[in-house]
Structure formats: C-alpha cells, structure tokens
N, C-alpha and C. Protein backbone atom coordinates (compact mmCIF):
# COMPACT_ATOMS: atom_id res chain seq x y z
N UNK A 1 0.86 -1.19 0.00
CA UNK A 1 0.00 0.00 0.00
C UNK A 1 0.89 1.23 0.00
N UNK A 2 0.67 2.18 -0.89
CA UNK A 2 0.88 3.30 -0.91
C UNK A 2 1.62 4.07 0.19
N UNK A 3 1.75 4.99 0.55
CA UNK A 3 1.98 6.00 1.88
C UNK A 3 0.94 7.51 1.44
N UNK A 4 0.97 8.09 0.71
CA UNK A 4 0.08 9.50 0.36
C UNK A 4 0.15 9.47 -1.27
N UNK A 5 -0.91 10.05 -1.19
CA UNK A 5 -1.38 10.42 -2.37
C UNK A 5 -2.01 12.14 -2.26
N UNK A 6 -1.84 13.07 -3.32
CA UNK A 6 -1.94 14.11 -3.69
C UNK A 6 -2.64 14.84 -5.02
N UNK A 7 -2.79 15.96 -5.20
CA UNK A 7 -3.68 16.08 -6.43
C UNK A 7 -3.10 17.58 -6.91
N UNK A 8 -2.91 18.09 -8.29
CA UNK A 8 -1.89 19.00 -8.73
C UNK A 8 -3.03 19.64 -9.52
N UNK A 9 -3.17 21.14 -9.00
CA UNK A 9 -4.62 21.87 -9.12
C UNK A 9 -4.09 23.16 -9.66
N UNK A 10 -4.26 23.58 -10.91
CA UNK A 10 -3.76 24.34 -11.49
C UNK A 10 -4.87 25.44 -12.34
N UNK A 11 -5.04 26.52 -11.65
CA UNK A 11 -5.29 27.56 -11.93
C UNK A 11 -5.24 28.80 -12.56
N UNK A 12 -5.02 28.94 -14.04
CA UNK A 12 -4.61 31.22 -14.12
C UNK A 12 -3.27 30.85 -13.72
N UNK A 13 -2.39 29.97 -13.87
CA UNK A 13 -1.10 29.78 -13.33
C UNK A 13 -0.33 29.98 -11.60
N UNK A 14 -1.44 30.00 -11.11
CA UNK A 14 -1.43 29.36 -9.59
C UNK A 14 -1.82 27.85 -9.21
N UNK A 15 -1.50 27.19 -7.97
CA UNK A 15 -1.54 25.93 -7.98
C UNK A 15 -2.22 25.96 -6.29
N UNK A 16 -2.84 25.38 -6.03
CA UNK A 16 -4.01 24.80 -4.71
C UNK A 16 -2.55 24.26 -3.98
N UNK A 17 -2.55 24.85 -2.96
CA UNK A 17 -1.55 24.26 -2.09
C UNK A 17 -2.09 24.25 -0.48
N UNK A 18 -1.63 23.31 0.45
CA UNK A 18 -2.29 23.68 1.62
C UNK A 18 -1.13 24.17 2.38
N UNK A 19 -1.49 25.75 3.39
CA UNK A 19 -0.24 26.11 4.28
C UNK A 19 -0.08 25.33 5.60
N UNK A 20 0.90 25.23 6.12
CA UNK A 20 0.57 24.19 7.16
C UNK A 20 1.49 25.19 8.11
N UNK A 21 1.20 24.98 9.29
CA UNK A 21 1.77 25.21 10.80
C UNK A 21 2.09 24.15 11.42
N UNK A 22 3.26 23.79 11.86
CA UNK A 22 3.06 22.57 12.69
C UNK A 22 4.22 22.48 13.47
N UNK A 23 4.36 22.39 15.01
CA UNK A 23 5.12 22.23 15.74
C UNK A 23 6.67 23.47 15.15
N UNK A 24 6.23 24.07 15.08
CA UNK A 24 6.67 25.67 15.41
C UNK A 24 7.47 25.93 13.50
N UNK A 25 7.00 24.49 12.55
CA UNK A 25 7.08 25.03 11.41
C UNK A 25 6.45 25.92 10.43
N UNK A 26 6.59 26.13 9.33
CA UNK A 26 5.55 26.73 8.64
C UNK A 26 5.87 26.07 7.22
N UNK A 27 5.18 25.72 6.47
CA UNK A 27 5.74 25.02 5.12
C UNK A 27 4.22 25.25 4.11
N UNK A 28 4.41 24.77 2.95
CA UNK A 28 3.41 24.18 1.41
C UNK A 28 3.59 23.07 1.19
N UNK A 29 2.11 21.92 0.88
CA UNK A 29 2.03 21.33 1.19
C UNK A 29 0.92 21.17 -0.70
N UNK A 30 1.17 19.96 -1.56
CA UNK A 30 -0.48 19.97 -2.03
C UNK A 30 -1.31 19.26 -1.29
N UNK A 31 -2.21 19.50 -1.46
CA UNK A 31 -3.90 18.84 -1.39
C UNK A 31 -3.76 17.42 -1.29
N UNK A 32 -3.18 16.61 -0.28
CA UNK A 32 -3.17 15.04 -0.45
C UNK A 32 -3.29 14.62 1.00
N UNK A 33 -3.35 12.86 1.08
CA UNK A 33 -3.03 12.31 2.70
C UNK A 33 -2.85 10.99 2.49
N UNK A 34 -3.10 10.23 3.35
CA UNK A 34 -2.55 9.15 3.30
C UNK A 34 -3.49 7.96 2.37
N UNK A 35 -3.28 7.40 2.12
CA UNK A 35 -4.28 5.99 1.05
C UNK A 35 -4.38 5.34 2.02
N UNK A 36 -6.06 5.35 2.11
CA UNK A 36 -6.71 4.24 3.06
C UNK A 36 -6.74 2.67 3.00
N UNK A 37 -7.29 1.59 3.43
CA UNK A 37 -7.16 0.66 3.37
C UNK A 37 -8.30 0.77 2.17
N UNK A 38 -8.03 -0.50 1.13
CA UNK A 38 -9.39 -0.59 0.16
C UNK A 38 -8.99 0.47 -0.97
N UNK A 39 -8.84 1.40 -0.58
CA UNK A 39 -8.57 2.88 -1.32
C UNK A 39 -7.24 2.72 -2.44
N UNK A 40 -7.87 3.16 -3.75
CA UNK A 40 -6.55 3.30 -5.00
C UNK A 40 -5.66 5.00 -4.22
N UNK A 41 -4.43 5.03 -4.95
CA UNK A 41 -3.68 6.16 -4.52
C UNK A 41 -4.96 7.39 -5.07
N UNK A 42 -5.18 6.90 -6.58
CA UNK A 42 -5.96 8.06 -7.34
C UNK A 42 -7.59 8.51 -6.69
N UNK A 43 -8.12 7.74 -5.56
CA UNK A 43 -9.13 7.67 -5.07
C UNK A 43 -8.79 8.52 -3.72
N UNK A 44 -8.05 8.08 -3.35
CA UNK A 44 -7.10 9.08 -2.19
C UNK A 44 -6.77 10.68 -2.65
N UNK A 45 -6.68 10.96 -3.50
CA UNK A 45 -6.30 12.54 -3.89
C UNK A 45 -7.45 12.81 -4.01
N UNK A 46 -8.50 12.33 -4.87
CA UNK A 46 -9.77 12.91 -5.02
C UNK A 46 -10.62 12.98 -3.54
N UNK A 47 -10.60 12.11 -2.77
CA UNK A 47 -10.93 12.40 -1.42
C UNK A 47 -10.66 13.49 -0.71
N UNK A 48 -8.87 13.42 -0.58
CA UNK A 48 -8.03 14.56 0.29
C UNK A 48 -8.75 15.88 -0.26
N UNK A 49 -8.44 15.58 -1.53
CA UNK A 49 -9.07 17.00 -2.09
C UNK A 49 -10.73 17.60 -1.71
N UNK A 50 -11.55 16.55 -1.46
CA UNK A 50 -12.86 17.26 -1.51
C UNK A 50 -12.59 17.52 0.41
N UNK A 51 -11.89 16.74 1.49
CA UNK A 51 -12.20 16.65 2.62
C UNK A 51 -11.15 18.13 2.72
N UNK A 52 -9.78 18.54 2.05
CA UNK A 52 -8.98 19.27 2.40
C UNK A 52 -9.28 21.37 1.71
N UNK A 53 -9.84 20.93 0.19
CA UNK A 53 -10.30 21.94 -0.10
C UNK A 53 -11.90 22.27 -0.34
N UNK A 54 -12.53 21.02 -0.38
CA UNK A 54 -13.91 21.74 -0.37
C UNK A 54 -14.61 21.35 -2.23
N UNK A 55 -13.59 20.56 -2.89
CA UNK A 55 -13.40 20.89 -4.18
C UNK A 55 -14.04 19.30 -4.86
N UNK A 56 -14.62 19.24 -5.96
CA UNK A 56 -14.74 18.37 -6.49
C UNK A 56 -13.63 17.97 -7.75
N UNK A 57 -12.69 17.00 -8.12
CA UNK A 57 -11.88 16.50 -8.70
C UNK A 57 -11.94 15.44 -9.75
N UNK A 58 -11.46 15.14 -10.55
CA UNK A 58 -11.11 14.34 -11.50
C UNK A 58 -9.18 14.44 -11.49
N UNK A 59 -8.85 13.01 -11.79
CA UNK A 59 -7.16 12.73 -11.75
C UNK A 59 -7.75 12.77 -13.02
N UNK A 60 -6.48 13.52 -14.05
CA UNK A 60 -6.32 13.53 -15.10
C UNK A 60 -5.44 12.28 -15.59
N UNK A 61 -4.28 12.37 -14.81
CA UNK A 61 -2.99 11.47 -14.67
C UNK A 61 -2.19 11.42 -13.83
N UNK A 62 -1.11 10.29 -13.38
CA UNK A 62 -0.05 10.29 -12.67
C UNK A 62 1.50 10.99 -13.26
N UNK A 63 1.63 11.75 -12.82
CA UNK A 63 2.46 12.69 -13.01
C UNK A 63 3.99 12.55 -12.05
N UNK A 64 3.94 12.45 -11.52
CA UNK A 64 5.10 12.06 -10.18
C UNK A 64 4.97 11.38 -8.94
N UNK A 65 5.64 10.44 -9.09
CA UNK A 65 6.03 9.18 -7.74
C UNK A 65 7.43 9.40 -7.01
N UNK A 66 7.16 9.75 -5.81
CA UNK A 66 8.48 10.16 -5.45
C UNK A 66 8.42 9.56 -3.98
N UNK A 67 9.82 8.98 -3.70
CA UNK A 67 9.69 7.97 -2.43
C UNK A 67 10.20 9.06 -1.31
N UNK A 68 9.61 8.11 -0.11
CA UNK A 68 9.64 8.79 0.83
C UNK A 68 9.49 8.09 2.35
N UNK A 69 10.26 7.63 3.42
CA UNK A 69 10.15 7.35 4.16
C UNK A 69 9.93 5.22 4.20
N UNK A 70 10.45 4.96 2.81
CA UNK A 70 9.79 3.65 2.34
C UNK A 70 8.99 3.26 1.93
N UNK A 71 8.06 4.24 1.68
CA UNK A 71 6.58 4.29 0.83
C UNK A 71 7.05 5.43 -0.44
N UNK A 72 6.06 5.00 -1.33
CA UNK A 72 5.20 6.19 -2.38
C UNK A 72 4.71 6.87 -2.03
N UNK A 73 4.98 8.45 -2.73
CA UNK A 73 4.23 9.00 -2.82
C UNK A 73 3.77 9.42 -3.90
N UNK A 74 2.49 9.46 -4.57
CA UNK A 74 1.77 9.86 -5.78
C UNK A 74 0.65 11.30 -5.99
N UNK A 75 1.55 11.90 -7.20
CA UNK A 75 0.99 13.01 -7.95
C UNK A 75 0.58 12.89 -8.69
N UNK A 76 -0.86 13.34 -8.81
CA UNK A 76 -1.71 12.85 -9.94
C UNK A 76 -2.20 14.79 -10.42
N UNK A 77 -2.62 15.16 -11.75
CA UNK A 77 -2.64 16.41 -12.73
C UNK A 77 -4.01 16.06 -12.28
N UNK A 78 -5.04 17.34 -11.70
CA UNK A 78 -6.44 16.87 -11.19
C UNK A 78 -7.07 18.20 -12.11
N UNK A 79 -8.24 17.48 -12.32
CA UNK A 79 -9.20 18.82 -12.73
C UNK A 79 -9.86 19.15 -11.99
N UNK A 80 -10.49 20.73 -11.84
CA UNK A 80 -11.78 20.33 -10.78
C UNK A 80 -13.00 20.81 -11.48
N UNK A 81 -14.26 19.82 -11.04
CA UNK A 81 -15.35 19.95 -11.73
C UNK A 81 -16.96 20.10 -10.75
N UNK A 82 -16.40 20.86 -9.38
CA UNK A 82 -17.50 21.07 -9.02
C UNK A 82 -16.96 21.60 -7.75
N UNK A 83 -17.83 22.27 -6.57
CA UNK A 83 -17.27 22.39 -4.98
C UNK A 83 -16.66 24.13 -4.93
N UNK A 84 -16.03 24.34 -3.98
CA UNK A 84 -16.35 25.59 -3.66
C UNK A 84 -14.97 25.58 -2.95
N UNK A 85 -13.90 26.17 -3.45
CA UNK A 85 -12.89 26.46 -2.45
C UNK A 85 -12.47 26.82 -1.52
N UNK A 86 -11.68 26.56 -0.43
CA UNK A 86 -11.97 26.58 0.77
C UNK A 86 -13.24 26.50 1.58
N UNK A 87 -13.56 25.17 1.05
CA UNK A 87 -14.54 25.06 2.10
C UNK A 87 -15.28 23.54 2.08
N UNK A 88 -13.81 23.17 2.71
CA UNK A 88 -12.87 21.52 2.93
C UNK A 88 -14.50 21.35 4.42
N UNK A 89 -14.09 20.19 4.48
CA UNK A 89 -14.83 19.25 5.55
C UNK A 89 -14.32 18.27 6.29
N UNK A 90 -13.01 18.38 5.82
CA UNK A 90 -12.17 17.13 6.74
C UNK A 90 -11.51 17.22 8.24
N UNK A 91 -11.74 16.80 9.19
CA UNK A 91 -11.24 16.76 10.57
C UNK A 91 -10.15 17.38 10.27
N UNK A 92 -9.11 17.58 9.67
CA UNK A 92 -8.07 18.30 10.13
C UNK A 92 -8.55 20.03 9.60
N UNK A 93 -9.24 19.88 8.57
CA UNK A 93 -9.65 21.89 8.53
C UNK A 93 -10.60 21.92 9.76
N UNK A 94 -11.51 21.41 10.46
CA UNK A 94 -12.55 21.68 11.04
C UNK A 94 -12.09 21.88 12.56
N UNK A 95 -11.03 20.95 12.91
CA UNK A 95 -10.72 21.04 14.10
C UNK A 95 -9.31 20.15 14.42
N UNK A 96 -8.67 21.78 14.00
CA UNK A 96 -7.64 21.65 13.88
C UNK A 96 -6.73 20.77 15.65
N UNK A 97 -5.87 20.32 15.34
CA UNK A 97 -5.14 19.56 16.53
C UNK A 97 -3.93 19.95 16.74
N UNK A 98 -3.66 20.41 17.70
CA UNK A 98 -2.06 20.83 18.41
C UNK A 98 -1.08 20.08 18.12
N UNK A 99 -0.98 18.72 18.18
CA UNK A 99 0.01 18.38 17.56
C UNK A 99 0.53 17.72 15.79
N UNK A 100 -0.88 18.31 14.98
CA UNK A 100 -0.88 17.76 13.94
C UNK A 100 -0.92 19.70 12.97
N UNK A 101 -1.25 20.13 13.76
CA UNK A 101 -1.05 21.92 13.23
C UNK A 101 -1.95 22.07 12.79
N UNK A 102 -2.01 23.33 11.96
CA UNK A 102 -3.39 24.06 10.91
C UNK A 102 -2.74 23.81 9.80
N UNK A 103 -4.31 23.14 8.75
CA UNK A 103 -4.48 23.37 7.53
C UNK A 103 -5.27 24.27 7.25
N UNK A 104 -4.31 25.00 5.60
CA UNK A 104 -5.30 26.67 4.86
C UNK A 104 -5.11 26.58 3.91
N UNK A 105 -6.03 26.01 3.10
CA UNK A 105 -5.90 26.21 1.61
C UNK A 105 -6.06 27.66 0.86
N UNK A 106 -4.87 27.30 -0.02
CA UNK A 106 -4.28 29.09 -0.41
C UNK A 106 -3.76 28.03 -1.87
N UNK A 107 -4.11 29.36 -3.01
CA UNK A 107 -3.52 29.19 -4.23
C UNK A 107 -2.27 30.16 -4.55
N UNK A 108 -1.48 29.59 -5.05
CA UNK A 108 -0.15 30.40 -4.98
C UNK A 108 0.31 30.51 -6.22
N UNK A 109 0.62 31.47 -6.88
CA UNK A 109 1.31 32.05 -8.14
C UNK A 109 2.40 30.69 -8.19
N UNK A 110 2.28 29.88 -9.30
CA UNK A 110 3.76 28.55 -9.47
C UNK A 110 5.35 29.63 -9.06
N UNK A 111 5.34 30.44 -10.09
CA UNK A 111 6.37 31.22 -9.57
C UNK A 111 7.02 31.72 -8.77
N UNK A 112 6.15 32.24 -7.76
CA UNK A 112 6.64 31.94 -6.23
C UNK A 112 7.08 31.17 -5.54
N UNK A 113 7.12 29.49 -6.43
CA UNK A 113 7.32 28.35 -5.23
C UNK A 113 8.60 28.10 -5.31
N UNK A 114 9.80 28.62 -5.84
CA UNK A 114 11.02 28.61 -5.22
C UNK A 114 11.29 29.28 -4.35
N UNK A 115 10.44 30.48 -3.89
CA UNK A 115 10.90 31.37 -2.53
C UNK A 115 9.65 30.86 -1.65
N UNK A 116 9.15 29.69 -1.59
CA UNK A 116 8.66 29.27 -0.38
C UNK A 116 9.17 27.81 0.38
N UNK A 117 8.87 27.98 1.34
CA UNK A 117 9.12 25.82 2.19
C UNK A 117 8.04 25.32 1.65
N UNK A 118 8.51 24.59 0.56
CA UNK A 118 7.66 23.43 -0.16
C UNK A 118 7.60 22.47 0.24
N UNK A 119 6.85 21.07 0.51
CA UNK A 119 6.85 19.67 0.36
C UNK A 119 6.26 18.93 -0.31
N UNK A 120 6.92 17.82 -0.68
CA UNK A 120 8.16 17.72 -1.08
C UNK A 120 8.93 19.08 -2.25
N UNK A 121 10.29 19.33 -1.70
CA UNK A 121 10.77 20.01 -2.47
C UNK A 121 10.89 19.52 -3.97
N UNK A 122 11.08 18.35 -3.92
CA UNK A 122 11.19 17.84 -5.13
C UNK A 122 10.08 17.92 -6.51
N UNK A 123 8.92 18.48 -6.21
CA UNK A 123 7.61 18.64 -6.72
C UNK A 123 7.75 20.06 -7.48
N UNK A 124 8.94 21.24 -6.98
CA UNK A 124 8.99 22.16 -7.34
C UNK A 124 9.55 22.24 -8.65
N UNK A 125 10.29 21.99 -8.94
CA UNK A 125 10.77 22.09 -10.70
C UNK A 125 9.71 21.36 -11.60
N UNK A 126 9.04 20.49 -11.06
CA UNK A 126 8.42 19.90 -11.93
C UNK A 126 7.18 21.00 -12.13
N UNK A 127 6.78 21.37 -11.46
CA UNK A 127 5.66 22.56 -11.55
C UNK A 127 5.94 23.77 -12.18
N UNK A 128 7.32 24.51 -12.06
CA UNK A 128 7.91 25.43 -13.03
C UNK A 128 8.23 24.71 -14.23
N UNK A 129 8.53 23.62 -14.53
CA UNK A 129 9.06 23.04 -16.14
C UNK A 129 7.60 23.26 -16.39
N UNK A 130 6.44 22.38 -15.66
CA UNK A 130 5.17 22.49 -16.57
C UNK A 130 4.51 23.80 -17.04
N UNK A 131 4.88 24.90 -16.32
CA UNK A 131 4.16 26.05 -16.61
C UNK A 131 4.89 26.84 -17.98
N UNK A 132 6.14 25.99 -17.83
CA UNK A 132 6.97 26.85 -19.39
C UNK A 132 6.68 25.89 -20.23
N UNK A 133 6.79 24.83 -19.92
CA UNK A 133 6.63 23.69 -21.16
C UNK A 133 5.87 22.80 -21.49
N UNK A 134 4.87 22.50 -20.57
CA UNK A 134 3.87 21.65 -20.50
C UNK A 134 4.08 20.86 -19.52
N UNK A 135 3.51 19.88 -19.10
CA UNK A 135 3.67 18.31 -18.61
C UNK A 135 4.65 17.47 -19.15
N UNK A 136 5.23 16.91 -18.88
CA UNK A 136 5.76 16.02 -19.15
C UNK A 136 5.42 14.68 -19.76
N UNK A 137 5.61 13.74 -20.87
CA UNK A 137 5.14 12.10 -21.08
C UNK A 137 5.15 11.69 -19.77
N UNK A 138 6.25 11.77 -19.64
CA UNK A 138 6.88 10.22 -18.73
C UNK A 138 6.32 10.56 -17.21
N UNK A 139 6.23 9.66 -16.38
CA UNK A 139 5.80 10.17 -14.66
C UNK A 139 7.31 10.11 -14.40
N UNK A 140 7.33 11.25 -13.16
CA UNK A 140 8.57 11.62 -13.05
C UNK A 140 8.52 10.64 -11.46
N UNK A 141 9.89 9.73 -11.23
CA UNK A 141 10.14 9.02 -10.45
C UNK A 141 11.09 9.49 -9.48
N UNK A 142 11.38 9.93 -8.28
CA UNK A 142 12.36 9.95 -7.90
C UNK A 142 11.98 9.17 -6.74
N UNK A 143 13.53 8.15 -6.62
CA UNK A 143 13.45 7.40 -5.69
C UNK A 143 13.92 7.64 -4.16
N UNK A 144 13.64 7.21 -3.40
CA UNK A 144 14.19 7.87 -1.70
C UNK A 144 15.30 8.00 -1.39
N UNK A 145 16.00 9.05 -1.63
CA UNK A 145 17.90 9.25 -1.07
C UNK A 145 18.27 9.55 -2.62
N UNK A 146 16.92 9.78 -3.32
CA UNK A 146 17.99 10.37 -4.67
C UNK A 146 18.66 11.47 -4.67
C-alpha cells in the first residue's frame, strides 16, 4: 500500500496548495493524505481534495512518484469539476489539533514556489518546467535518497 497520495490543481497559473503550521514550522504542502485501506492512490487525492479543499476532482494522470520514508508518494494532474474552495470538511480543517497543526488552503502564483518551504521540495521544478513547457510524457520518479 501506498503512503500518500496528492492532487496537482492548477489555476490562471497558480496551484491549490495547503499552508501548514506545525510544531513551530511553517511550510506548502499539495492537497493530499494518506491511502486508506481498500482505497486506490488516485481515489485518495480525489478524497483529500474534496475533505482538504472543499473541491470536487477528477485525476487527469499520474504525473510524479516520489519515495519517501519507504513508501510512495503519488501526484496525480487533477481537474476540478465542481465544490467551492476553501470550504474543505475534513477533521483536520474543522478542528484543527495541536500536535498535527493548521491546515489553509491558499492558491499560490507557481512562480513563487522557489521562494517558499515546499513539500516535497522535489515537486517544485516539476511545476515550473510544466508552466513553461507543458507536462511532461513520462511520470517523473524519484526514488528515496535520490
């Protein structure tokens, strides 16, 4: 099974990111969580997404697998086709927890995301290549300790 799954929400050339607080950090985060039991990775982003932004989704495609901790993690290119931004329903927007921090969904100019704390950092070039050049064929792999 998986570890998280995520969803890549692209806007007017801004991208759905969630800000997070947590134990005295501050970072960017996309729209994803963990793959439930039963649950495909691509069923997992479309979830995160309606419980985290409020948003109705379609995975277009898998776009980037990038390891992490001994698990996958999966980026899937999402459309959205219904729902109302910011205005998520999932236990962590509703009530938020001290040791798990605040989630805030905020759309952010792509261009900005080299002068912010991204996660994974590794997600960031791939989001500036796509905005100059498209998407990519291939799903972009990077493996854990690359």
């Amino acid at each position: 099974m998986s570890y998280r799954a995520a969803i890549i929400l692209i806007q007017d050339d801004r991208v759905a990111l969630i800000e997070r607080h947590r134990q005295g950090l501050h970072y960017f985060t996309l729209p994803g969580g963990h793959v439930d039991e039963g649950e495909t990775p691509e069923q997992a982003a479309v979830r995160e997404a309606y419980e985290e932004l409020g948003l109705h989704v379609i995975p277009i495609r898998l776009v980037a697998q990038i390891g992490w901790r001994g698990h996958w993690q999966y980026y899937y290119l999402g459309e959205i086709v219904g729902g109302e931004f910011g205005s998520g329903t999932g236990e962590e927007i509703l009530t938020p927890h001290p040791e798990k921090g605040s989630y805030h969904p905020v759309w952010m100019p792509i261009s900005e995301l080299p002068h912010q704390p991204v996660k994974p950092p590794e997600i960031v070039p791939l989001l500036l290549r796509a905005l100059q050049e498209g998407w990519p064929t291939e799903v972009l792999v990077i493996p854990e300790n690359a």
